[in-house]
Protein backbone atom coordinates (compact mmCIF):
# COMPACT_ATOMS: atom_id res chain seq x y z
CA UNK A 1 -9.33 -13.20 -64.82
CA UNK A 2 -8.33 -10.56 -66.57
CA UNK A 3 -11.17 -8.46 -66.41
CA UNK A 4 -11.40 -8.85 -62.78
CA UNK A 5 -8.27 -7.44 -62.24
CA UNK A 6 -9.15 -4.44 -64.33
CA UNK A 7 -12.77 -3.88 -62.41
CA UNK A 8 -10.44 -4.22 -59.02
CA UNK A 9 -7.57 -1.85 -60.23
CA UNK A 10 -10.63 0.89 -61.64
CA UNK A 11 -12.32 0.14 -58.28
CA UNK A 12 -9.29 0.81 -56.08
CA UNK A 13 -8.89 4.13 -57.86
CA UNK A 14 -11.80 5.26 -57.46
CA UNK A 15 -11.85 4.47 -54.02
CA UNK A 16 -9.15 6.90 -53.49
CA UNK A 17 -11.03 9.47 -55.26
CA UNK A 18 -14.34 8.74 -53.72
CA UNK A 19 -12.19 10.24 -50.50
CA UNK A 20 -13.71 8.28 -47.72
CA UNK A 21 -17.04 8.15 -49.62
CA UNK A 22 -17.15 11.36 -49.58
CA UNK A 23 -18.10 12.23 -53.72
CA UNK A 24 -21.25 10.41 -54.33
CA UNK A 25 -20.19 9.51 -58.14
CA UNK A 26 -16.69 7.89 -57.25
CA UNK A 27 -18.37 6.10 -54.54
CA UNK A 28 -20.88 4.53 -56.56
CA UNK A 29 -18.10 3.96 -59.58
CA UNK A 30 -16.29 2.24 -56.85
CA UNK A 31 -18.67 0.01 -55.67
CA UNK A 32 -19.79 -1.02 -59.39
CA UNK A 33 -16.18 -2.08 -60.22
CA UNK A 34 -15.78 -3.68 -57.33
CA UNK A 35 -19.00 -5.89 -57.45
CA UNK A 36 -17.80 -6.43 -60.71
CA UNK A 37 -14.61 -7.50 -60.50
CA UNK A 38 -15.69 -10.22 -57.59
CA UNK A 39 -18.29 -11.17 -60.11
CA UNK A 40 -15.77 -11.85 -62.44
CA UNK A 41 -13.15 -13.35 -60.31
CA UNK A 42 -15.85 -15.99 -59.19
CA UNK A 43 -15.89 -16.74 -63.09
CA UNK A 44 -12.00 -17.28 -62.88
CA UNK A 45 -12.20 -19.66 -60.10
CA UNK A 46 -14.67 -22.14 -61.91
CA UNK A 47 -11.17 -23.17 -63.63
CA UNK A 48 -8.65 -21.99 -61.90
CA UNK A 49 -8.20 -23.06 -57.72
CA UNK A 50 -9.35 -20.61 -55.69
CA UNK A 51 -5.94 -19.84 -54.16
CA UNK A 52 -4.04 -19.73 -57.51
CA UNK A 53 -6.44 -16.95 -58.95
CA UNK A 54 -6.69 -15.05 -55.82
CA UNK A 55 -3.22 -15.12 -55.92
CA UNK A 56 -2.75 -13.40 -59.26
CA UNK A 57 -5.87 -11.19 -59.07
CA UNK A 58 -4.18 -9.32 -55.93
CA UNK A 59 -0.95 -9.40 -57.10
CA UNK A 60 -1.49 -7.99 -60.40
CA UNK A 61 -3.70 -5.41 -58.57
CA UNK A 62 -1.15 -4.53 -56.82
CA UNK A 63 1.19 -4.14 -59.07
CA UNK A 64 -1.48 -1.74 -61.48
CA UNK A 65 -2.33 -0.23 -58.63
CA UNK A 66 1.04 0.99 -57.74
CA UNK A 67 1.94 2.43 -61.05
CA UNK A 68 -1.66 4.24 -61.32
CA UNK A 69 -0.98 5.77 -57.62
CA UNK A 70 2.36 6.83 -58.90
CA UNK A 71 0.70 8.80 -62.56
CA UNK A 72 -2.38 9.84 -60.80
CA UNK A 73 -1.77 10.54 -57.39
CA UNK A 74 1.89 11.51 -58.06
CA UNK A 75 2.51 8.75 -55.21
CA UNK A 76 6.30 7.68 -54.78
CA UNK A 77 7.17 4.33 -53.63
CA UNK A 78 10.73 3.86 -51.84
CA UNK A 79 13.37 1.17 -52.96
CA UNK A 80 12.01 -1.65 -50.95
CA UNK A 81 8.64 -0.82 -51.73
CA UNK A 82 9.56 -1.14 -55.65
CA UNK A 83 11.71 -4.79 -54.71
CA UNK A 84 8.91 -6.32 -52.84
CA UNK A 85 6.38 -5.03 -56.31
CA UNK A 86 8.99 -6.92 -57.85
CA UNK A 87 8.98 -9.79 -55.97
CA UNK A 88 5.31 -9.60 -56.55
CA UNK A 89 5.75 -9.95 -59.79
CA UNK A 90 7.88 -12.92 -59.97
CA UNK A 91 5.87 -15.00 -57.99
CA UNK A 92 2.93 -14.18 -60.36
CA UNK A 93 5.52 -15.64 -63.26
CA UNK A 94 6.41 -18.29 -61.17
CA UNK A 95 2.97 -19.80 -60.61
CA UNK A 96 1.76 -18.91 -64.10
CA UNK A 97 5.16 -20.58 -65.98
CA UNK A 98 5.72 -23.21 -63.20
CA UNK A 99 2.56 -24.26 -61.27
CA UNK A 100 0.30 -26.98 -62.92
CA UNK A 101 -2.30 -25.74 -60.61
CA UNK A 102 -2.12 -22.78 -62.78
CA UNK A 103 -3.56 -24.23 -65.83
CA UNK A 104 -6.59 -22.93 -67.33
């Protein structure tokens, strides 16, 4: 799971830079990471239910996401922006500390 999140996070950078698949080479670094990352999460769901690991892949990418727009695209995010990431978070905790369907 882990690894898919990081291929999705790398991928959704580099879709920013590939600027509407515009750059050839962030383009095709997007579309690696991407593949990858799907390849990956289909690993995750072997073990984990589908909606529980979609769940935390997105949410997690999200949450990366968000802090690498802010360092490398010098992106702000407004105060309910940065309370819904938060809520984000917490479900994330929630299912992974709570949920039995969680366990893998």
């Amino acid at each position: 799971m882990v690894c898919a999140i990081i291929f999705e996070s790398l991928g959704t950078s580099f879709l920013k830079a590939s600027e509407g698949f515009t750059k050839p080479l962030q383009t095709f670094v997007f579309v690696v990471a991407m593949t990858t990352s799907f390849y990956m999460l289909t690993l995750a769901i072997r073990t984990i239910p589908i909606g529980i690991a979609y769940a935390i892949w997105s949410a997690v990418g999200i949450v990366v996401i968000s802090i690498v727009g802010y360092f490398l695209y010098k992106q702000n995010l407004d105060l309910p922006a940065i309370i819904g990431i938060g809520l984000i978070i917490v479900g994330v905790i929630v299912i992974n500390v709570f949920s039995k369907s969680a366990s893998y």
